[in-house]
PDB file of N, CA and C in Angstrom:
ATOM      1  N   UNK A   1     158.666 184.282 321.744  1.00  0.00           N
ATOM      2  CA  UNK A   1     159.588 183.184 321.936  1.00  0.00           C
ATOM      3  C   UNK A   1     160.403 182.893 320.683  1.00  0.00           C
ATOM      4  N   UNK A   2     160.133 183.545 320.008  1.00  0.00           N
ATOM      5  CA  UNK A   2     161.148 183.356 318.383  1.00  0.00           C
ATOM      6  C   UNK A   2     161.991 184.286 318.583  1.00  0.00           C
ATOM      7  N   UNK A   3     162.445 184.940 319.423  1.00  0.00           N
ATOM      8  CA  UNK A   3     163.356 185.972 319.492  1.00  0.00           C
ATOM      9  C   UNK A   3     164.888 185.330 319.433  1.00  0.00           C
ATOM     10  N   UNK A   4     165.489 185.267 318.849  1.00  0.00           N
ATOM     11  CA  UNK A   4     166.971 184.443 318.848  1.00  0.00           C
ATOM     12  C   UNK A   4     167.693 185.337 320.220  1.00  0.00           C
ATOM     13  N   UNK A   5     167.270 186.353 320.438  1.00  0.00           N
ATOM     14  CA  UNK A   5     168.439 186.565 322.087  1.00  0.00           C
ATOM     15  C   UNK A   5     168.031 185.648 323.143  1.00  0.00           C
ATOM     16  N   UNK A   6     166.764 185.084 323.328  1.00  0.00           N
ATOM     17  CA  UNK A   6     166.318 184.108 323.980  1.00  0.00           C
ATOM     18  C   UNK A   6     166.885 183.093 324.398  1.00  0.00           C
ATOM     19  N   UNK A   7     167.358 183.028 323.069  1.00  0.00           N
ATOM     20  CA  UNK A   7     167.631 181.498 323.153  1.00  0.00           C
ATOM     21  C   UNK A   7     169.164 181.131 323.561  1.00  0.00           C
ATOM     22  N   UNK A   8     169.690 181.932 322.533  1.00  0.00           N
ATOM     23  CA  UNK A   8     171.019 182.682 322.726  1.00  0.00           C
ATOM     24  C   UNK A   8     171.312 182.615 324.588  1.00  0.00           C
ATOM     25  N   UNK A   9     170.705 183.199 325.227  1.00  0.00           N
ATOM     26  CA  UNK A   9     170.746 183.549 326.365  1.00  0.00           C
ATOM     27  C   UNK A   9     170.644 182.666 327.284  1.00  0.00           C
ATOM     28  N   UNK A  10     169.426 181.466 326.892  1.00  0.00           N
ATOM     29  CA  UNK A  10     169.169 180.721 327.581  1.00  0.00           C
ATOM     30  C   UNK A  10     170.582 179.054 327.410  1.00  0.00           C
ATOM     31  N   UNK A  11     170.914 179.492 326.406  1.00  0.00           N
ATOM     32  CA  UNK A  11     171.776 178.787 325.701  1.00  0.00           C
ATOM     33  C   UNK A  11     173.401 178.849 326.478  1.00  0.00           C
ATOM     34  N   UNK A  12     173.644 180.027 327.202  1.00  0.00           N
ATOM     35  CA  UNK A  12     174.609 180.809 327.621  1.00  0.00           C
ATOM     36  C   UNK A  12     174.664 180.323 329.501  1.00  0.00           C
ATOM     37  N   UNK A  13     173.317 180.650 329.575  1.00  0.00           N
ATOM     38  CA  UNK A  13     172.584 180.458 330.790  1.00  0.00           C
ATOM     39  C   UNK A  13     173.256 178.718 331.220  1.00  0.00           C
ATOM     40  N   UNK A  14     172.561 178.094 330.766  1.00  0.00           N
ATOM     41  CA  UNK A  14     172.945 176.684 330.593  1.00  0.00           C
ATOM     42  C   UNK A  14     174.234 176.510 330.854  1.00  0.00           C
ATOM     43  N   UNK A  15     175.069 176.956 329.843  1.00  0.00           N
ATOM     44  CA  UNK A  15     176.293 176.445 329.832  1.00  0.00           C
ATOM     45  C   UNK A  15     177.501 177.087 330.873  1.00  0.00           C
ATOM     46  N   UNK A  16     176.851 178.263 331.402  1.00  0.00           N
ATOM     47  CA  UNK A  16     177.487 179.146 332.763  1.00  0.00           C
ATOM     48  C   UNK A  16     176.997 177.889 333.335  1.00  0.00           C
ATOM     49  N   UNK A  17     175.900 176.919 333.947  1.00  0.00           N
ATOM     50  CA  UNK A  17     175.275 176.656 334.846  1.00  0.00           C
ATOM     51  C   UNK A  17     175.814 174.830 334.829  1.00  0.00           C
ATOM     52  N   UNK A  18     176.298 174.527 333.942  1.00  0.00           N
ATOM     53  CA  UNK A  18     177.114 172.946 333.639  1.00  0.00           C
ATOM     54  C   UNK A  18     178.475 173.230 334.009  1.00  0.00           C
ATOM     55  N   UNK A  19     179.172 174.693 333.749  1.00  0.00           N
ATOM     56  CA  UNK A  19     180.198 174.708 333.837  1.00  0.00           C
ATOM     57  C   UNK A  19     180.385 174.440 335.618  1.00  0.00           C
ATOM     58  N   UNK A  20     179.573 175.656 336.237  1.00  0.00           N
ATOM     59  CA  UNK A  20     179.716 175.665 337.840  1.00  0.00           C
ATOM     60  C   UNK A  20     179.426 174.257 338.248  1.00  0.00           C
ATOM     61  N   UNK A  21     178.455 173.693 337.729  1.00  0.00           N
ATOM     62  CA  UNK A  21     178.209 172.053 337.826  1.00  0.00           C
ATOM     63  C   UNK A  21     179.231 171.385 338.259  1.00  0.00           C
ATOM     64  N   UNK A  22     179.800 171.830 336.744  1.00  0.00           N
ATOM     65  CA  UNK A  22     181.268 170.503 336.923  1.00  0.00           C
ATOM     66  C   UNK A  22     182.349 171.236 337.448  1.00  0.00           C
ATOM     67  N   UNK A  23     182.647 172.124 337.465  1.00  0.00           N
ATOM     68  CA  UNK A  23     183.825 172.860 338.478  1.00  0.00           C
ATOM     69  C   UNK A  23     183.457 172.314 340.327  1.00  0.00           C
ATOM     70  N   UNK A  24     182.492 172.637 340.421  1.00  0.00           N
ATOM     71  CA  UNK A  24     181.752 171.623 342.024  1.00  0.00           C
ATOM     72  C   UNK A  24     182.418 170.312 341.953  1.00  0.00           C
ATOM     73  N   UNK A  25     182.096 169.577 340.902  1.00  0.00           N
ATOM     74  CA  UNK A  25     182.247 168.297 340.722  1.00  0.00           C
ATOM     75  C   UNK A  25     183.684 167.565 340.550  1.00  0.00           C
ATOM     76  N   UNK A  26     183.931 168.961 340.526  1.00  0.00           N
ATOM     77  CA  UNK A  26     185.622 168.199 340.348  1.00  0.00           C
ATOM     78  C   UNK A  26     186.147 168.473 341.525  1.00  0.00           C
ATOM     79  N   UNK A  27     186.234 169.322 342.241  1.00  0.00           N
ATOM     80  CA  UNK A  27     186.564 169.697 343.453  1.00  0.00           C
ATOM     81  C   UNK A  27     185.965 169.569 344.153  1.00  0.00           C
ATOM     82  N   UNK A  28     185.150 168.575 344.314  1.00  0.00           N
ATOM     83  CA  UNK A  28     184.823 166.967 345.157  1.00  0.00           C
ATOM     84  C   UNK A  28     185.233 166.039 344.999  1.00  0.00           C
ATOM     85  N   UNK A  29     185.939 166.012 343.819  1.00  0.00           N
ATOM     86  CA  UNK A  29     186.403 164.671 343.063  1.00  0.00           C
ATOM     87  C   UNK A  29     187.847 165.041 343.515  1.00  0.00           C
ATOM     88  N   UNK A  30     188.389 166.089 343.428  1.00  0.00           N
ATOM     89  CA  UNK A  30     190.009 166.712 344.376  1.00  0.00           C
ATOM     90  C   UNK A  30     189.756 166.138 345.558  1.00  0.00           C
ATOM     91  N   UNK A  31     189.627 166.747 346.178  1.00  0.00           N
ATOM     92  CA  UNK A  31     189.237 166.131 347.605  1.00  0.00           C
ATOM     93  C   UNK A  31     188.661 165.348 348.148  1.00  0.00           C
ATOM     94  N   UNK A  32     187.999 164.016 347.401  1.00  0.00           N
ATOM     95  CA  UNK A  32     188.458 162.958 348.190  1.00  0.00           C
ATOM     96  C   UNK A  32     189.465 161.787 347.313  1.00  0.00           C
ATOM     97  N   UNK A  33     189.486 162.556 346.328  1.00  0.00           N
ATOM     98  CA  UNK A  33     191.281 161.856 346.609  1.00  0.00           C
ATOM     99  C   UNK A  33     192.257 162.242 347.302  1.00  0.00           C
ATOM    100  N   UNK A  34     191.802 163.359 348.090  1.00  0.00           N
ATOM    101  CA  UNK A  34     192.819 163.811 348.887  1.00  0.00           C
ATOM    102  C   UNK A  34     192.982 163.069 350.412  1.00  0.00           C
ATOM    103  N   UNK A  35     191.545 162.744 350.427  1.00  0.00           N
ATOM    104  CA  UNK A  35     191.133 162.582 351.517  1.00  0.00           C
ATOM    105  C   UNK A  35     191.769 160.984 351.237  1.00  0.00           C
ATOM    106  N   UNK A  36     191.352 160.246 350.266  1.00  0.00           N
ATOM    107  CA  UNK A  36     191.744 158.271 350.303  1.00  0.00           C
ATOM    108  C   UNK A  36     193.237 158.506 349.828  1.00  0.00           C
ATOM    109  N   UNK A  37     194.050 159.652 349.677  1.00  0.00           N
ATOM    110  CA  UNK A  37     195.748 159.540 349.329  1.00  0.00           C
ATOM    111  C   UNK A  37     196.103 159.275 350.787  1.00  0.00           C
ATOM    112  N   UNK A  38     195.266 160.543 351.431  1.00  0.00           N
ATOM    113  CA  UNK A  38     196.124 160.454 353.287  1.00  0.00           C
ATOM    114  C   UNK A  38     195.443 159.274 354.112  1.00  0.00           C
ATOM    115  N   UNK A  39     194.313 158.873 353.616  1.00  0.00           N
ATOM    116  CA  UNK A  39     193.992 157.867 354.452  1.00  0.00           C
ATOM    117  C   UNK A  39     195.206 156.579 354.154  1.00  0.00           C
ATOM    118  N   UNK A  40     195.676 156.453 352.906  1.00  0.00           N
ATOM    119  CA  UNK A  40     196.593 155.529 352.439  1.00  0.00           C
ATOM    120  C   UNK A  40     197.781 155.826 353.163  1.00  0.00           C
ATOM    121  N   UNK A  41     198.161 156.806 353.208  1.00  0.00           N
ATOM    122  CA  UNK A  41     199.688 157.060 353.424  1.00  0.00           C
ATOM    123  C   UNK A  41     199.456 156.589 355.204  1.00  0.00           C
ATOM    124  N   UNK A  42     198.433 157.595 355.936  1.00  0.00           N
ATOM    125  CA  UNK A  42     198.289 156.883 357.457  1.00  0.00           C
ATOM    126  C   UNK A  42     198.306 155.516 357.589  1.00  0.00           C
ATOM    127  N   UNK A  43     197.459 154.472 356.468  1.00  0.00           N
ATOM    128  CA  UNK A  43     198.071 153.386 356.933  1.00  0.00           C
ATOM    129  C   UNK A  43     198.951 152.525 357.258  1.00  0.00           C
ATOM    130  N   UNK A  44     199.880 153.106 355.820  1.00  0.00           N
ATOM    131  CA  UNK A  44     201.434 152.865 355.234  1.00  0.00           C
ATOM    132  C   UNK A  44     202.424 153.394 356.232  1.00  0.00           C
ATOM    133  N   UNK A  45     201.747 154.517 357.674  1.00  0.00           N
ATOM    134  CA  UNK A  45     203.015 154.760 358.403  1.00  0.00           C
ATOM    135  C   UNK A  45     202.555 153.742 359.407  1.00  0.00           C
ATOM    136  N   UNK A  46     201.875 153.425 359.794  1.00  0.00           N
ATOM    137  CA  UNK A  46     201.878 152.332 361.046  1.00  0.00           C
ATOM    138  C   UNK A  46     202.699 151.197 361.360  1.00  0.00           C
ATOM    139  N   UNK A  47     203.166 151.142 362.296  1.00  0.00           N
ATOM    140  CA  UNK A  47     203.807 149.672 362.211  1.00  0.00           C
ATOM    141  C   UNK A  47     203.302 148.147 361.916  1.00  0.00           C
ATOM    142  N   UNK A  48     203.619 147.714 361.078  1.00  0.00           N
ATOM    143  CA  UNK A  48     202.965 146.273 361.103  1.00  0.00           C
ATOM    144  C   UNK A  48     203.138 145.454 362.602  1.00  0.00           C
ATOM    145  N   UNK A  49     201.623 145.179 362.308  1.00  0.00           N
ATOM    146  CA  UNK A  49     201.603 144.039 363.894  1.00  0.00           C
ATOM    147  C   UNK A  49     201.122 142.660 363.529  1.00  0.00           C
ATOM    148  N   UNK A  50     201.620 141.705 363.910  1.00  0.00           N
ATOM    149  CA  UNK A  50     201.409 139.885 363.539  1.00  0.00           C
ATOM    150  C   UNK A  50     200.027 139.943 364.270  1.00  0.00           C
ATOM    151  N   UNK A  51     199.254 139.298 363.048  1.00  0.00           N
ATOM    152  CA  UNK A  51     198.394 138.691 363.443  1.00  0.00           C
ATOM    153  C   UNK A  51     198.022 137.993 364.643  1.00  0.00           C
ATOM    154  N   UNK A  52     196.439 137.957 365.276  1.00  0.00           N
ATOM    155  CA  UNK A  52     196.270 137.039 366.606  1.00  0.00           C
ATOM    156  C   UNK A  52     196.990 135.678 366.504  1.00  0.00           C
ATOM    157  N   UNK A  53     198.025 135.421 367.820  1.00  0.00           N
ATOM    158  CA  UNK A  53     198.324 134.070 367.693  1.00  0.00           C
ATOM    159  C   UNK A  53     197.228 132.639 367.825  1.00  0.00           C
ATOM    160  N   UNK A  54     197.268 131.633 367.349  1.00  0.00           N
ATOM    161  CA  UNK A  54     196.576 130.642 367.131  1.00  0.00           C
ATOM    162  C   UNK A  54     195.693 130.062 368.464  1.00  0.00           C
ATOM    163  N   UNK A  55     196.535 130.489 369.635  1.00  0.00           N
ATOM    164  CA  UNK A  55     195.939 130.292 371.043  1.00  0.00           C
ATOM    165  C   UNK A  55     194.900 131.165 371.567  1.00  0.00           C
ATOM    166  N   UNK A  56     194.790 132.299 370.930  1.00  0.00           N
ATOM    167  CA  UNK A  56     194.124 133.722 371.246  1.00  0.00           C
ATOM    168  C   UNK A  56     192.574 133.330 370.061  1.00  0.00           C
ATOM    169  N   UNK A  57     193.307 132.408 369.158  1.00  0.00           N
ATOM    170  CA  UNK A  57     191.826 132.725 368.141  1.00  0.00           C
ATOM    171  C   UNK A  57     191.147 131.105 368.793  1.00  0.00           C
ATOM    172  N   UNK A  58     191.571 130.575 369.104  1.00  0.00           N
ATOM    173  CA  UNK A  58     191.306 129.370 369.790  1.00  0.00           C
ATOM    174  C   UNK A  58     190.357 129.836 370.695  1.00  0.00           C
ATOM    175  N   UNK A  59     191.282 130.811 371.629  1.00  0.00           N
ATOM    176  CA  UNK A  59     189.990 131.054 373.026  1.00  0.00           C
ATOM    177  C   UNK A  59     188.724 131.625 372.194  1.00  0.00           C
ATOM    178  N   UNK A  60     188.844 132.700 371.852  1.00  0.00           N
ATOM    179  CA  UNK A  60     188.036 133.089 371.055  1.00  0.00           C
ATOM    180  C   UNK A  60     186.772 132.591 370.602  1.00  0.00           C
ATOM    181  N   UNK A  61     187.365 131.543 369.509  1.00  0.00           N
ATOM    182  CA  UNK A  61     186.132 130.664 369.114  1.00  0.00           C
ATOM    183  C   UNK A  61     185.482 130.297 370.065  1.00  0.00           C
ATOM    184  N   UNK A  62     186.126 129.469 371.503  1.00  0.00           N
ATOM    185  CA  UNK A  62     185.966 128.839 372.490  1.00  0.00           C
ATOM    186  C   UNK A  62     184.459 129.450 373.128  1.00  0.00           C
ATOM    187  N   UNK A  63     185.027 131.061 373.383  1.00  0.00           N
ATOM    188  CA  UNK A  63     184.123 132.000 373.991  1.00  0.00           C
ATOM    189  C   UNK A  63     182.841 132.134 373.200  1.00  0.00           C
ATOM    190  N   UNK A  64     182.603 132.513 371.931  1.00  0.00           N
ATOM    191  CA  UNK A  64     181.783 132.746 370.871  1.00  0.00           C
ATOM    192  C   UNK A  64     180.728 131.267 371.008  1.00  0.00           C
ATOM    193  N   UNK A  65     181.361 130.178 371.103  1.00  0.00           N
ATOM    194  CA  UNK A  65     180.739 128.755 370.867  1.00  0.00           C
ATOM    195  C   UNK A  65     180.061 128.796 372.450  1.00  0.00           C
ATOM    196  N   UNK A  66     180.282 129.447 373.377  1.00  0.00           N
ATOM    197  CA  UNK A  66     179.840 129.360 374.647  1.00  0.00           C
ATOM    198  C   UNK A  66     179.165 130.501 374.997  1.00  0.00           C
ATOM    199  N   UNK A  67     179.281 131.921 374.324  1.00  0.00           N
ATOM    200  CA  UNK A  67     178.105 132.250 374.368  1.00  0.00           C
ATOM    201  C   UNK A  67     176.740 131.856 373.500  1.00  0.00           C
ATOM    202  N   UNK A  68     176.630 130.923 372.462  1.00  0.00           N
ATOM    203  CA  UNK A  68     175.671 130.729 371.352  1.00  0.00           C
ATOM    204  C   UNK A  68     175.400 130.334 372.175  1.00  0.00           C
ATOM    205  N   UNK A  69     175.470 128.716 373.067  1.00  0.00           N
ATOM    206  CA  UNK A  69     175.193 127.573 373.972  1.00  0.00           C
ATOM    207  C   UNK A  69     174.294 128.618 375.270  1.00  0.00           C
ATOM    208  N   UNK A  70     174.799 129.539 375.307  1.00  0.00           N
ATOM    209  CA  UNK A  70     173.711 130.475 376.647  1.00  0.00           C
ATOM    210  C   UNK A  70     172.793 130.840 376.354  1.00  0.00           C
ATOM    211  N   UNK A  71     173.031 131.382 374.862  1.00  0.00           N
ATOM    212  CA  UNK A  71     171.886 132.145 374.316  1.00  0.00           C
ATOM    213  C   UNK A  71     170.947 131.118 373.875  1.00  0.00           C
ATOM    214  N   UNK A  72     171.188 129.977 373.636  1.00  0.00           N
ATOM    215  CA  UNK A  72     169.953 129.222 373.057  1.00  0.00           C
ATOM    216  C   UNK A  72     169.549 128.292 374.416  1.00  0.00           C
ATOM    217  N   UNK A  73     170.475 128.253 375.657  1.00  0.00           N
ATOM    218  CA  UNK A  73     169.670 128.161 376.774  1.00  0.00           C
ATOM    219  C   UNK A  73     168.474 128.691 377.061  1.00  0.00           C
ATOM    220  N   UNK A  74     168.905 130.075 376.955  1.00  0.00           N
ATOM    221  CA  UNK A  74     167.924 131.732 377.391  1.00  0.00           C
ATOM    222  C   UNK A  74     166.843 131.278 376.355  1.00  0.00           C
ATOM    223  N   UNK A  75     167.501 131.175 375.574  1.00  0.00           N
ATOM    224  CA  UNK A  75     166.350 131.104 374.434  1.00  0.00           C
ATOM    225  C   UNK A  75     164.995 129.673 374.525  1.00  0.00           C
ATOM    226  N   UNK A  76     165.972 128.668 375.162  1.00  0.00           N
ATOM    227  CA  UNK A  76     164.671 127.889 375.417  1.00  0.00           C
ATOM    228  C   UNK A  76     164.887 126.691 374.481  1.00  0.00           C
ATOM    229  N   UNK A  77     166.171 126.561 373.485  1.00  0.00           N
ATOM    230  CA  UNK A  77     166.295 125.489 371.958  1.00  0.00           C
ATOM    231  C   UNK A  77     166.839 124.652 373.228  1.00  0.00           C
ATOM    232  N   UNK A  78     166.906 123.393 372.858  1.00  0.00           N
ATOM    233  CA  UNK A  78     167.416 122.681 372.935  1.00  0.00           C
ATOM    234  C   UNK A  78     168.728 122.059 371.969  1.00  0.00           C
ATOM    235  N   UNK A  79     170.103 122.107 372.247  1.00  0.00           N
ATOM    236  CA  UNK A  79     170.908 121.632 371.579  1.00  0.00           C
ATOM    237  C   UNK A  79     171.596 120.413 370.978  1.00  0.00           C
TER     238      UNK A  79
END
């Protein structure tokens, strides 16, 4: 084990083996920025649409507040 090609080698070994490491690592790191550039740009082509109108989030709540009221029927609470 005192042989300096050893080490040399193992030394070589290593650094072939960080390099492929990070060559992997970057070209994962390419691609998904490739992947969150086009996810960006798909959003950026859509048309903007207005928000639910105030009557729609109204029912909404309406519905949500009337299923809790069933479920704690079912359930047996008293409200």
């Amino acid at each position: 084990m005192t042989d300096p090609d050893f080490y040399i080698t193992m030394a070589a070994a290593g650094l072939v083996g960080l390099g492929m490491t990070t060559a992997a690592a970057l070209a994962g790191w390419r691609g998904w920025l490739q992947l969150k550039n086009r996810e960006y740009d798909r959003a950026h082509d859509l048309p903007f649409t207005s928000p639910a109108n105030a009557g729609a989030r109204i029912e909404m709540a309406d519905l949500k507040e009337r299923i809790r009221k069933l479920e704690a029927i079912a359930a047996g609470v008293d409200l």
